[in-house]
ModelCIF file with pLDDT and N, C-alpha, C, O atoms, coordinates in Angstrom:
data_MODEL
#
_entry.id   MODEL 
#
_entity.id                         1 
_entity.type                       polymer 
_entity.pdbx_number_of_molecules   1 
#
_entity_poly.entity_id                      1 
_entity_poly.type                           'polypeptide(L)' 
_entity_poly.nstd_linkage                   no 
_entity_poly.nstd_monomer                   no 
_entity_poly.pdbx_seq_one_letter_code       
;(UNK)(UNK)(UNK)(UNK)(UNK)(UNK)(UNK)(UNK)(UNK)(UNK)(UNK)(UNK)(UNK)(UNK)(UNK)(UNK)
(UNK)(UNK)(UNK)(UNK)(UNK)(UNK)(UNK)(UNK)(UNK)(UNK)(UNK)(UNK)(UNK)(UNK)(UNK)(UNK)
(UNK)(UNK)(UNK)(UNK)(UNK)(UNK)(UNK)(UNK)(UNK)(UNK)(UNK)(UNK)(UNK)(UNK)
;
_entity_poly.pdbx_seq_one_letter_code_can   XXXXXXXXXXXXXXXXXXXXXXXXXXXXXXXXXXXXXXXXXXXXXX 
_entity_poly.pdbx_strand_id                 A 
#
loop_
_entity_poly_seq.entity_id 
_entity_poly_seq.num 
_entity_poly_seq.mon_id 
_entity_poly_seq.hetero 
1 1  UNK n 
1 2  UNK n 
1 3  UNK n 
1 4  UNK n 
1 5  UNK n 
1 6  UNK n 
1 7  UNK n 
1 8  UNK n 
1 9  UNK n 
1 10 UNK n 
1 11 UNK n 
1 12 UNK n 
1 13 UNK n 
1 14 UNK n 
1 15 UNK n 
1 16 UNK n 
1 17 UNK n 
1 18 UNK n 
1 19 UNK n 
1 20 UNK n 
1 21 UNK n 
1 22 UNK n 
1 23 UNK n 
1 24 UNK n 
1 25 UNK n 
1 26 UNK n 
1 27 UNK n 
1 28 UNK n 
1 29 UNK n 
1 30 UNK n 
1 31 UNK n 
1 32 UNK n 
1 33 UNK n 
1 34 UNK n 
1 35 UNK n 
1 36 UNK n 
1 37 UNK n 
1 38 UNK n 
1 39 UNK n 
1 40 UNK n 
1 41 UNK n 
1 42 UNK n 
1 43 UNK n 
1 44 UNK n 
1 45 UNK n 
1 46 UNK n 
#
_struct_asym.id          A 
_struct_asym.entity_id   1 
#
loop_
_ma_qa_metric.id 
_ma_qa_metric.mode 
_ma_qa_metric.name 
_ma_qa_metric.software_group_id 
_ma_qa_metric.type 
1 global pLDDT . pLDDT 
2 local  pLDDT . pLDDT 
#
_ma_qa_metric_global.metric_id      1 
_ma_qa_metric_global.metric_value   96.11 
_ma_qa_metric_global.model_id       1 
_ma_qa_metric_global.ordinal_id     1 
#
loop_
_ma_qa_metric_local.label_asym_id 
_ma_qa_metric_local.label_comp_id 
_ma_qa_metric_local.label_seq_id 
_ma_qa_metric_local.metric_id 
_ma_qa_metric_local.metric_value 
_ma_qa_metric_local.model_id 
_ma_qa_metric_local.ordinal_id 
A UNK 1  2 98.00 1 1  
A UNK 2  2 98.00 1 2  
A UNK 3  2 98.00 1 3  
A UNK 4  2 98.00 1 4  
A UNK 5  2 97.00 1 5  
A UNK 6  2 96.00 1 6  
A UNK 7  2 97.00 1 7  
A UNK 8  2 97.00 1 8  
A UNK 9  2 97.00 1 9  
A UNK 10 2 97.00 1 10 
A UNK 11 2 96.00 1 11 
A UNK 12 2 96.00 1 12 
A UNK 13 2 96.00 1 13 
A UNK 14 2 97.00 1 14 
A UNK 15 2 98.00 1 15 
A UNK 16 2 98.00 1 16 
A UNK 17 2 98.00 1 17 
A UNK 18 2 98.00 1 18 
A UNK 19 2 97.00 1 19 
A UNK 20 2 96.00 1 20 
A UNK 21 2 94.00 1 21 
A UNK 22 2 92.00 1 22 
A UNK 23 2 91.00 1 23 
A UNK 24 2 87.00 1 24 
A UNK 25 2 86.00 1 25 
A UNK 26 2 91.00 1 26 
A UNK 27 2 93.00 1 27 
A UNK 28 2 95.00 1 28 
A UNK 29 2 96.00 1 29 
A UNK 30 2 97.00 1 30 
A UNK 31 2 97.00 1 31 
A UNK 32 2 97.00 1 32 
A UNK 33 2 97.00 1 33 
A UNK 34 2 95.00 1 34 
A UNK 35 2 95.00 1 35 
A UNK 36 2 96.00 1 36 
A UNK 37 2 97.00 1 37 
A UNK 38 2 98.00 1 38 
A UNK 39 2 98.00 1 39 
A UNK 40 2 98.00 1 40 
A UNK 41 2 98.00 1 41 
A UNK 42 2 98.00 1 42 
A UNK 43 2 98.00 1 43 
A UNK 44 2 98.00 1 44 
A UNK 45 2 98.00 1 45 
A UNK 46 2 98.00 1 46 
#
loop_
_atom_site.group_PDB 
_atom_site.id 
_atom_site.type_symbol 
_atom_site.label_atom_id 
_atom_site.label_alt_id 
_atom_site.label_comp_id 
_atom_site.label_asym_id 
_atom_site.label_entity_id 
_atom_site.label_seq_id 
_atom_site.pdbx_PDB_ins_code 
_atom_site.Cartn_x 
_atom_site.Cartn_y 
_atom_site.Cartn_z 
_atom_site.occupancy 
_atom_site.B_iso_or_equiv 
_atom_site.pdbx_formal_charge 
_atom_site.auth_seq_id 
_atom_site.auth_comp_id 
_atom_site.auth_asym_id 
_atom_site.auth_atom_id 
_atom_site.pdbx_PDB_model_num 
ATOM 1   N N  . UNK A 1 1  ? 97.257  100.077 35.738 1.00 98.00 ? 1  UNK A N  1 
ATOM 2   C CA . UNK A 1 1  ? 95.803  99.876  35.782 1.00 98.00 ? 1  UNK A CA 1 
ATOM 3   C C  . UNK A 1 1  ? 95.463  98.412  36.054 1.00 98.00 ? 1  UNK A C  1 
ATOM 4   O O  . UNK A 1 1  ? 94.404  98.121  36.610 1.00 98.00 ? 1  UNK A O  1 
ATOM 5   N N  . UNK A 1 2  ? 96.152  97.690  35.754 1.00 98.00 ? 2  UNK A N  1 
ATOM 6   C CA . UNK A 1 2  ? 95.673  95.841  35.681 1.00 98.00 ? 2  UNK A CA 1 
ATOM 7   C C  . UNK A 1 2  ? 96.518  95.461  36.922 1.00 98.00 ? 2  UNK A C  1 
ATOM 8   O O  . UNK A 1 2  ? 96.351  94.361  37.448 1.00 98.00 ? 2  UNK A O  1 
ATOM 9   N N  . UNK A 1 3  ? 97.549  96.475  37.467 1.00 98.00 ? 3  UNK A N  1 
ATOM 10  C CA . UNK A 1 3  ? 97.711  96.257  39.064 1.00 98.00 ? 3  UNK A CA 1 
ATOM 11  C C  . UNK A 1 3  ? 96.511  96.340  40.141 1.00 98.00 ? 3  UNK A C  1 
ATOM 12  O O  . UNK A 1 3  ? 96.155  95.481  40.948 1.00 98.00 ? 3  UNK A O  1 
ATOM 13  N N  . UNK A 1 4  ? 95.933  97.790  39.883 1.00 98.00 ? 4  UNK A N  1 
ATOM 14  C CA . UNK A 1 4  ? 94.618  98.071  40.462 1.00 98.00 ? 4  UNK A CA 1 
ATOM 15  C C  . UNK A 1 4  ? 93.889  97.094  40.708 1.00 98.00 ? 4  UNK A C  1 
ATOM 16  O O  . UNK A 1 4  ? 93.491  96.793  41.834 1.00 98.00 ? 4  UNK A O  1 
ATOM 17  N N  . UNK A 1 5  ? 93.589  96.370  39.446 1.00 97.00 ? 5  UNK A N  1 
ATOM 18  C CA . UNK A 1 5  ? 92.260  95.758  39.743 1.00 97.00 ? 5  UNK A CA 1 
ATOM 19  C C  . UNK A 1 5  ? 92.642  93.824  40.168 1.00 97.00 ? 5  UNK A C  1 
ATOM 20  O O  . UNK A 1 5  ? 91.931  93.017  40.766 1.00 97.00 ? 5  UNK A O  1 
ATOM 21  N N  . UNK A 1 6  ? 94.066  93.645  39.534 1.00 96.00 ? 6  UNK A N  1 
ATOM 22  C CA . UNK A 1 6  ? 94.063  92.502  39.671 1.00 96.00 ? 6  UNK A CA 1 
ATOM 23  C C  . UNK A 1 6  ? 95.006  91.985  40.908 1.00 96.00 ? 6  UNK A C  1 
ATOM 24  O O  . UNK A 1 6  ? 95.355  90.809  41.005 1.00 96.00 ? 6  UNK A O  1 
ATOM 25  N N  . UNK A 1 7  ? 95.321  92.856  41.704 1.00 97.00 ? 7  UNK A N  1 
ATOM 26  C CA . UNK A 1 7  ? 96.405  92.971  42.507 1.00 97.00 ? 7  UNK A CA 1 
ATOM 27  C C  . UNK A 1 7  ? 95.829  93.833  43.740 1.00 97.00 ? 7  UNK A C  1 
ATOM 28  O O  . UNK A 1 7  ? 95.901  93.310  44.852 1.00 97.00 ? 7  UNK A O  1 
ATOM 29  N N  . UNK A 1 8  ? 95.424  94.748  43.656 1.00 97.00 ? 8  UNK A N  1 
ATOM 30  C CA . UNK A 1 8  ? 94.974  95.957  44.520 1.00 97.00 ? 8  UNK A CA 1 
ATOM 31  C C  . UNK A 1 8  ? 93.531  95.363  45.304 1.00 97.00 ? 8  UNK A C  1 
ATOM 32  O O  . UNK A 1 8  ? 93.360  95.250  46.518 1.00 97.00 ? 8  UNK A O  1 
ATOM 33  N N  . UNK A 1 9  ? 92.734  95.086  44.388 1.00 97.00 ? 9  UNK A N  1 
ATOM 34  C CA . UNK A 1 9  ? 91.516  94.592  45.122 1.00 97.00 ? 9  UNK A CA 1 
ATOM 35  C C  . UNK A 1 9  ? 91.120  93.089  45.828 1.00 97.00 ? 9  UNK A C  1 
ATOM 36  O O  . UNK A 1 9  ? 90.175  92.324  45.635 1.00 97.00 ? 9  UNK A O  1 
ATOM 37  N N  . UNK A 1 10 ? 92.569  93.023  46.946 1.00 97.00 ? 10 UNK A N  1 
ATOM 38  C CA . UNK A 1 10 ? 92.649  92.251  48.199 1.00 97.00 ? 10 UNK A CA 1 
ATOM 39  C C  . UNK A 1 10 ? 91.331  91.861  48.911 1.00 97.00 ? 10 UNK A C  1 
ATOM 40  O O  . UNK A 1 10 ? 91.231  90.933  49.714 1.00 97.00 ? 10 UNK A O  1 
ATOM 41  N N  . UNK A 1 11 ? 90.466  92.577  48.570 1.00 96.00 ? 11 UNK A N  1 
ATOM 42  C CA . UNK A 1 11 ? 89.000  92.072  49.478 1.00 96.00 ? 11 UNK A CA 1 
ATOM 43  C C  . UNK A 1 11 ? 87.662  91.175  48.455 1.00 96.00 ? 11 UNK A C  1 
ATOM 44  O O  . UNK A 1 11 ? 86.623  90.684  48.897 1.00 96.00 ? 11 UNK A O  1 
ATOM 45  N N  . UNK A 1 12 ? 88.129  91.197  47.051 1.00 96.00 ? 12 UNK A N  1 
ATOM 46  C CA . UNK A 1 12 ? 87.120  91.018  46.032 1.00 96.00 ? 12 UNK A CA 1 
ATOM 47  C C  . UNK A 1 12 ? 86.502  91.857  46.081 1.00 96.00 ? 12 UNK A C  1 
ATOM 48  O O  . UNK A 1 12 ? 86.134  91.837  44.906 1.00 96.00 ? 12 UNK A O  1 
ATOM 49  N N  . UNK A 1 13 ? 85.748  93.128  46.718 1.00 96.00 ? 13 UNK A N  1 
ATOM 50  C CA . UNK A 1 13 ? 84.549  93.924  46.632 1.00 96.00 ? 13 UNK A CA 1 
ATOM 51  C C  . UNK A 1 13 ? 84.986  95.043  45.388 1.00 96.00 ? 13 UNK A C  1 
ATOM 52  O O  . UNK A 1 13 ? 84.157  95.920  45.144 1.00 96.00 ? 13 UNK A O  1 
ATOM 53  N N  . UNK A 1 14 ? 86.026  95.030  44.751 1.00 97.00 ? 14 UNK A N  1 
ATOM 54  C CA . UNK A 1 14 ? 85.879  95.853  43.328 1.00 97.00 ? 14 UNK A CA 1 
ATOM 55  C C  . UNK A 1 14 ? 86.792  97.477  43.776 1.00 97.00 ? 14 UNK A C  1 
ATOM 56  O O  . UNK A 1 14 ? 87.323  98.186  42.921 1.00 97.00 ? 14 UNK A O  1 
ATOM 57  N N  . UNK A 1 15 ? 86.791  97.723  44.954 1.00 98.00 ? 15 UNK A N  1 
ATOM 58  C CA . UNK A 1 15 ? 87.957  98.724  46.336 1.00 98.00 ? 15 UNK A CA 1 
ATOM 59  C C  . UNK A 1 15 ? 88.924  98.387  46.063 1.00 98.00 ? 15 UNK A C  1 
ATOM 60  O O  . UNK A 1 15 ? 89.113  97.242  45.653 1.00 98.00 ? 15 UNK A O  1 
ATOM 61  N N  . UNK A 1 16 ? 90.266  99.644  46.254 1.00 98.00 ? 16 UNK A N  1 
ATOM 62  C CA . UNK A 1 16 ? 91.668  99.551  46.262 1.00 98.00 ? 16 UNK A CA 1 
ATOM 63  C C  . UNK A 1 16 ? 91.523  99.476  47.734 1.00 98.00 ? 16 UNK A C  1 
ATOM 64  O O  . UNK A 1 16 ? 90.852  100.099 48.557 1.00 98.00 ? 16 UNK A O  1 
ATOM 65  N N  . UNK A 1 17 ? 92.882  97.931  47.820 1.00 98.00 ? 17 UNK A N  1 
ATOM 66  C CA . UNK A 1 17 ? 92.789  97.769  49.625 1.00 98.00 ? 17 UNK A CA 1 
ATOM 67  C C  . UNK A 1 17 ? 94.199  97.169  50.076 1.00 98.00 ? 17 UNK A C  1 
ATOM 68  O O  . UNK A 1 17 ? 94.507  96.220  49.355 1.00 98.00 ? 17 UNK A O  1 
ATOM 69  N N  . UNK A 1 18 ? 94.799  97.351  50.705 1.00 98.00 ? 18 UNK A N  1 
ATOM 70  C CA . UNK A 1 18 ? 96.125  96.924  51.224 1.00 98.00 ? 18 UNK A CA 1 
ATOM 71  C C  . UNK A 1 18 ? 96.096  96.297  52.245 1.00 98.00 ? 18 UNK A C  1 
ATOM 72  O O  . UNK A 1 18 ? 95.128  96.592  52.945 1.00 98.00 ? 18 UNK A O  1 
ATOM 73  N N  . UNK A 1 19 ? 96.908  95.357  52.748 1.00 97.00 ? 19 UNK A N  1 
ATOM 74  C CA . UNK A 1 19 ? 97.791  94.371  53.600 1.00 97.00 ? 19 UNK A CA 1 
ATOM 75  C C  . UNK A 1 19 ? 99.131  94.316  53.350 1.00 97.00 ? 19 UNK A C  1 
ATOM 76  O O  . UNK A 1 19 ? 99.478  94.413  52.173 1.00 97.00 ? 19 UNK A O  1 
ATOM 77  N N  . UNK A 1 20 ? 100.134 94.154  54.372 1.00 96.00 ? 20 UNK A N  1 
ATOM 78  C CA . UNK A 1 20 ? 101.602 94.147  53.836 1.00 96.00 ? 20 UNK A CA 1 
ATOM 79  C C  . UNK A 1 20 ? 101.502 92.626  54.074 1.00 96.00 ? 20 UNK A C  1 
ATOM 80  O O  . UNK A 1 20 ? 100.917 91.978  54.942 1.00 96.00 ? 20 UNK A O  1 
ATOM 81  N N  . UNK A 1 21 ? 102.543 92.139  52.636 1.00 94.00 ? 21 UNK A N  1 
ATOM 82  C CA . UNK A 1 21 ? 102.767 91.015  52.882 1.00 94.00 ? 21 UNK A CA 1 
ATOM 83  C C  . UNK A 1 21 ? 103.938 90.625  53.911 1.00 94.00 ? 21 UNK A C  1 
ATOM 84  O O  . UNK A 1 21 ? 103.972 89.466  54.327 1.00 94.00 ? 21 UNK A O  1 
ATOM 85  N N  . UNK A 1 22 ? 104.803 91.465  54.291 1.00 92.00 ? 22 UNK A N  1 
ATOM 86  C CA . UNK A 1 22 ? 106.511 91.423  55.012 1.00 92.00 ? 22 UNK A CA 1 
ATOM 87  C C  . UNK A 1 22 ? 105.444 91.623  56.009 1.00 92.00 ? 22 UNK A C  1 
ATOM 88  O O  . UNK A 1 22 ? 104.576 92.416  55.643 1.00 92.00 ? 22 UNK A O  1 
ATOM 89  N N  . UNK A 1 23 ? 105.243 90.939  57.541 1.00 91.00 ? 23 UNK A N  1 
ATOM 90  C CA . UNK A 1 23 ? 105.086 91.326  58.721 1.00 91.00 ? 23 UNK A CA 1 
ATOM 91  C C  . UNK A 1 23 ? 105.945 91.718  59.521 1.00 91.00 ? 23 UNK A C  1 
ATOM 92  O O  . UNK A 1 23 ? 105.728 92.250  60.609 1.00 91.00 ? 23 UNK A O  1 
ATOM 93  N N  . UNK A 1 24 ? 107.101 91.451  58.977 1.00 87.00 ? 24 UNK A N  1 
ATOM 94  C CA . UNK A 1 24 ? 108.400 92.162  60.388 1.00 87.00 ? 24 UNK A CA 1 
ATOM 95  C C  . UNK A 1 24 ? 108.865 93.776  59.973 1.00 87.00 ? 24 UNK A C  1 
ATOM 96  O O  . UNK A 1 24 ? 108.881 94.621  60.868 1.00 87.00 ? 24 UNK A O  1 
ATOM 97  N N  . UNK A 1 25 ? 109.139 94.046  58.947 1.00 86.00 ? 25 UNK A N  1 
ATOM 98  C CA . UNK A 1 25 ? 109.625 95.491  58.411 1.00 86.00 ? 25 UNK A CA 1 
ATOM 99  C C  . UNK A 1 25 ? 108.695 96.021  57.176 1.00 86.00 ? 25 UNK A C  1 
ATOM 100 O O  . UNK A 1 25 ? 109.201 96.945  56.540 1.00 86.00 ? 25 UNK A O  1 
ATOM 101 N N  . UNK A 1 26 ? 107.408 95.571  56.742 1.00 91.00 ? 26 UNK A N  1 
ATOM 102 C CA . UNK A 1 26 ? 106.555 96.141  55.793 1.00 91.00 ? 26 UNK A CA 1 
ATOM 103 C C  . UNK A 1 26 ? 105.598 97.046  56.326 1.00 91.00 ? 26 UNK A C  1 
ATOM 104 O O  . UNK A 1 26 ? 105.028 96.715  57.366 1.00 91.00 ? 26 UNK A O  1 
ATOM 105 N N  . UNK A 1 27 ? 105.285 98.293  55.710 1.00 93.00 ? 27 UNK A N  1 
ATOM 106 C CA . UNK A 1 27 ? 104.532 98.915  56.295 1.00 93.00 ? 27 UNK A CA 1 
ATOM 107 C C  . UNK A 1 27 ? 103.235 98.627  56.233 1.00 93.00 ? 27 UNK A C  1 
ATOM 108 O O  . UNK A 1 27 ? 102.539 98.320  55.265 1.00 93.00 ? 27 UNK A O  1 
ATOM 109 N N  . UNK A 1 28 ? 102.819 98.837  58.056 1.00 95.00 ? 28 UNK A N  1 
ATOM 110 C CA . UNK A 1 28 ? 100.776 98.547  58.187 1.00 95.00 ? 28 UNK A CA 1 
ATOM 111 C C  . UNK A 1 28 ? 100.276 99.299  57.937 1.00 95.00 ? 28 UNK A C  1 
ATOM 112 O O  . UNK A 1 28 ? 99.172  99.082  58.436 1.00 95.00 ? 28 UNK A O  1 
ATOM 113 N N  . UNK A 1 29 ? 100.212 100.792 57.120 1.00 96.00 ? 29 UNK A N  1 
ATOM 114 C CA . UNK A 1 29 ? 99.340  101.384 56.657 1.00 96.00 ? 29 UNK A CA 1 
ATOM 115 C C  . UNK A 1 29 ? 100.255 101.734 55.136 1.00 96.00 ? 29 UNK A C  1 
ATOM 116 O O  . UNK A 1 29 ? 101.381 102.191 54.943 1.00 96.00 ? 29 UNK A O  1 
ATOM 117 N N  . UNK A 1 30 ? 99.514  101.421 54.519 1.00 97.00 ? 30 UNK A N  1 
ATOM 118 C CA . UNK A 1 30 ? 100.328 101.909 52.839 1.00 97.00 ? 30 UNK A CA 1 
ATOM 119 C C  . UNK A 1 30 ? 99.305  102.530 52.234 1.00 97.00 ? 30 UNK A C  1 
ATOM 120 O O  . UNK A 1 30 ? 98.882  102.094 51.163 1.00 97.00 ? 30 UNK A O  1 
ATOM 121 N N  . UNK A 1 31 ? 98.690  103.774 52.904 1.00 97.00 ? 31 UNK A N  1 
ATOM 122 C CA . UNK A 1 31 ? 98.106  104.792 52.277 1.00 97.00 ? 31 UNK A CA 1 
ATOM 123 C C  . UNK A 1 31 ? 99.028  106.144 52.643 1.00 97.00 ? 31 UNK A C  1 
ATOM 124 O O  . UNK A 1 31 ? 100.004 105.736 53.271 1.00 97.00 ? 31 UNK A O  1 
ATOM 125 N N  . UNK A 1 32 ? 99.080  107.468 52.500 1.00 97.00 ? 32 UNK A N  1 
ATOM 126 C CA . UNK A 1 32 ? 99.899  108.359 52.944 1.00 97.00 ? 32 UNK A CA 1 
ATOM 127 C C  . UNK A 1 32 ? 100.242 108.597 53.815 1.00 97.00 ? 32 UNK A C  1 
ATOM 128 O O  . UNK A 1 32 ? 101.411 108.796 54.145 1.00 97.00 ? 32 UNK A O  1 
ATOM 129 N N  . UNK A 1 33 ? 98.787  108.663 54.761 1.00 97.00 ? 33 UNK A N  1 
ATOM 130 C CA . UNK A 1 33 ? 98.699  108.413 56.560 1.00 97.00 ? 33 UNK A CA 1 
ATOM 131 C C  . UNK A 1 33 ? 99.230  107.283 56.723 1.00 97.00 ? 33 UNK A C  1 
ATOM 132 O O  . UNK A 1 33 ? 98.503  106.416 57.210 1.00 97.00 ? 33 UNK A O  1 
ATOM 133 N N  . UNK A 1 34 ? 100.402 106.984 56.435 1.00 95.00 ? 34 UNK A N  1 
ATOM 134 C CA . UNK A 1 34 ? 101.301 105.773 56.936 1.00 95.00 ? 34 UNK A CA 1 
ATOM 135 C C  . UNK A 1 34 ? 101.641 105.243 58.444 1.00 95.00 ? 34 UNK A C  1 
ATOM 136 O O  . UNK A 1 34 ? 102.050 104.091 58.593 1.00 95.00 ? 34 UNK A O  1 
ATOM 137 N N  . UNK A 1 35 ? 101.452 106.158 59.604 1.00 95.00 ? 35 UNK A N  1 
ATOM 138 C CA . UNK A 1 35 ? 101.739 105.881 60.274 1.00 95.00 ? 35 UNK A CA 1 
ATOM 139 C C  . UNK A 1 35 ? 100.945 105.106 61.302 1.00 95.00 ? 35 UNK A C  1 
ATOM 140 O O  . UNK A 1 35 ? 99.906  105.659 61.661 1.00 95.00 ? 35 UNK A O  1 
ATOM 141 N N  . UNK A 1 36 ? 101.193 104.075 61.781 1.00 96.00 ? 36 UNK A N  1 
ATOM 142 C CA . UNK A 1 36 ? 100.831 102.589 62.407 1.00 96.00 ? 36 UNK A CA 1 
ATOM 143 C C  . UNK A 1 36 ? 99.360  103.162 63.260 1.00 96.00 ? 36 UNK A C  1 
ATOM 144 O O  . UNK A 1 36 ? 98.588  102.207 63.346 1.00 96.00 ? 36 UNK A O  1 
ATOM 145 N N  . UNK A 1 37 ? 98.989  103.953 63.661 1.00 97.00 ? 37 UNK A N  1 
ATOM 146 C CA . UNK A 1 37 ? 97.728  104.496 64.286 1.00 97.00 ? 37 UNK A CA 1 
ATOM 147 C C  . UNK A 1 37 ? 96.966  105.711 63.604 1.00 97.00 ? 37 UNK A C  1 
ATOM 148 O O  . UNK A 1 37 ? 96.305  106.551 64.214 1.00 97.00 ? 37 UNK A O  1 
ATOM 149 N N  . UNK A 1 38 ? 97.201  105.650 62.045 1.00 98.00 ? 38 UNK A N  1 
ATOM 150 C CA . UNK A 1 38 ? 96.345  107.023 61.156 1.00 98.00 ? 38 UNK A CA 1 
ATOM 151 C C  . UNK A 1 38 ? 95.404  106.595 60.887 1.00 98.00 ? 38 UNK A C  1 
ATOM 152 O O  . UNK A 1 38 ? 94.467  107.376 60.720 1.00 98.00 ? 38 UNK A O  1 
ATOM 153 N N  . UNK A 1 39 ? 95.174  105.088 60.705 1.00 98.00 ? 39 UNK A N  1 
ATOM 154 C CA . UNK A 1 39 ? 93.598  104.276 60.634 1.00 98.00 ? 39 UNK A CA 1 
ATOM 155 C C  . UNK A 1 39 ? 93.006  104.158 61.357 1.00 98.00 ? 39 UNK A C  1 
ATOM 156 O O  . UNK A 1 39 ? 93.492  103.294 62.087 1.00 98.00 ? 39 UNK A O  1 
ATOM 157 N N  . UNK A 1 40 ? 91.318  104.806 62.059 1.00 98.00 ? 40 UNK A N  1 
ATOM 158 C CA . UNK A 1 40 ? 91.178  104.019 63.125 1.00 98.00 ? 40 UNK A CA 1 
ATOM 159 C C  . UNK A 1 40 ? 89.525  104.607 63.078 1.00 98.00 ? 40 UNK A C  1 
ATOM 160 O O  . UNK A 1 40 ? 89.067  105.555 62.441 1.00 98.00 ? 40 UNK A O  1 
ATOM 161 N N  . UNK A 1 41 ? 88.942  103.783 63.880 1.00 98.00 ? 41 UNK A N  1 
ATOM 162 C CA . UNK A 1 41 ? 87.200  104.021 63.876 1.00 98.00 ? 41 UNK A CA 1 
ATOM 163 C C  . UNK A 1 41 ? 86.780  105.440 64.929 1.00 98.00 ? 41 UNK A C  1 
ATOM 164 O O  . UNK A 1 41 ? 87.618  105.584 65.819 1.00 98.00 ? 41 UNK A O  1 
ATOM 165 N N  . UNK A 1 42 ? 86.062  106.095 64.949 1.00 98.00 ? 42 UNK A N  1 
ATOM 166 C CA . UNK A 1 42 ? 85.687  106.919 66.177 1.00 98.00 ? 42 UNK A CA 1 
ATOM 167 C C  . UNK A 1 42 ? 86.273  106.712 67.201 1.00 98.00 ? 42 UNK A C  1 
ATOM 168 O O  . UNK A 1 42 ? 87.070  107.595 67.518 1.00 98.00 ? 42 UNK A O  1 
ATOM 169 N N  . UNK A 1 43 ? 86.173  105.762 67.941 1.00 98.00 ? 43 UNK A N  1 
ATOM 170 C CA . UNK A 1 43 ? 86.174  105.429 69.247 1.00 98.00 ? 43 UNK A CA 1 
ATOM 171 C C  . UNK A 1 43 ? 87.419  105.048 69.101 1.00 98.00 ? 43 UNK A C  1 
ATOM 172 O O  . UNK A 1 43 ? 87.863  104.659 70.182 1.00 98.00 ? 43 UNK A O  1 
ATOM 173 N N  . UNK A 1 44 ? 88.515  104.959 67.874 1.00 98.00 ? 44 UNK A N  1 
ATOM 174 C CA . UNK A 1 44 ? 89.861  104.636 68.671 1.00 98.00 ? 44 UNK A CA 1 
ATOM 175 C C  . UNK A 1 44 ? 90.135  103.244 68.346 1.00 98.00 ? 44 UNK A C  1 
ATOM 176 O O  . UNK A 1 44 ? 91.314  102.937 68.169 1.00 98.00 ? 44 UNK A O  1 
ATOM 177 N N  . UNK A 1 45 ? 89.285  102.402 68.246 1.00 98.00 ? 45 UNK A N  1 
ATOM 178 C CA . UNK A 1 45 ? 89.597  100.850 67.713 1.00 98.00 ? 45 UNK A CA 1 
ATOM 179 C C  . UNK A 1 45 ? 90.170  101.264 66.371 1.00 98.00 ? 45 UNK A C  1 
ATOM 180 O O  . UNK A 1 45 ? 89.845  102.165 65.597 1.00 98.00 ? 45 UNK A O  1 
ATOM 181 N N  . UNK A 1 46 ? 91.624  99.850  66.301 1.00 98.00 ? 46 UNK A N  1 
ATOM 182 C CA . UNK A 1 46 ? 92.276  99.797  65.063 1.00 98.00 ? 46 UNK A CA 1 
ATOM 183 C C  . UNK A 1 46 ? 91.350  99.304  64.144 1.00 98.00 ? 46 UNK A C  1 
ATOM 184 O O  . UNK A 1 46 ? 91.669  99.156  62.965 1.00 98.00 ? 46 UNK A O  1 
#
């Protein structure tokens, strides 16, 4: 729980939110939809 809030909420807005810190082998999506294009707006922008 004190991960959540003191660790998890990467943006300050009070949201669980992720960034990998490893840029060469850490994963860019670390929600279930893990895979590198499961995030994305309507139109397709990352």
């Amino acid at each position: 729980l004190e991960w959540i809030d003191e660790h998890g909420d990467l943006m300050g807005n009070g949201y669980l939110s992720y960034r990998r810190r490893n840029e060469q082998t850490g994963l860019e999506n670390q929600c279930w939809k893990d895979s590198w294009d499961a995030i994305s707006y309507r139109d397709g922008r990352l």
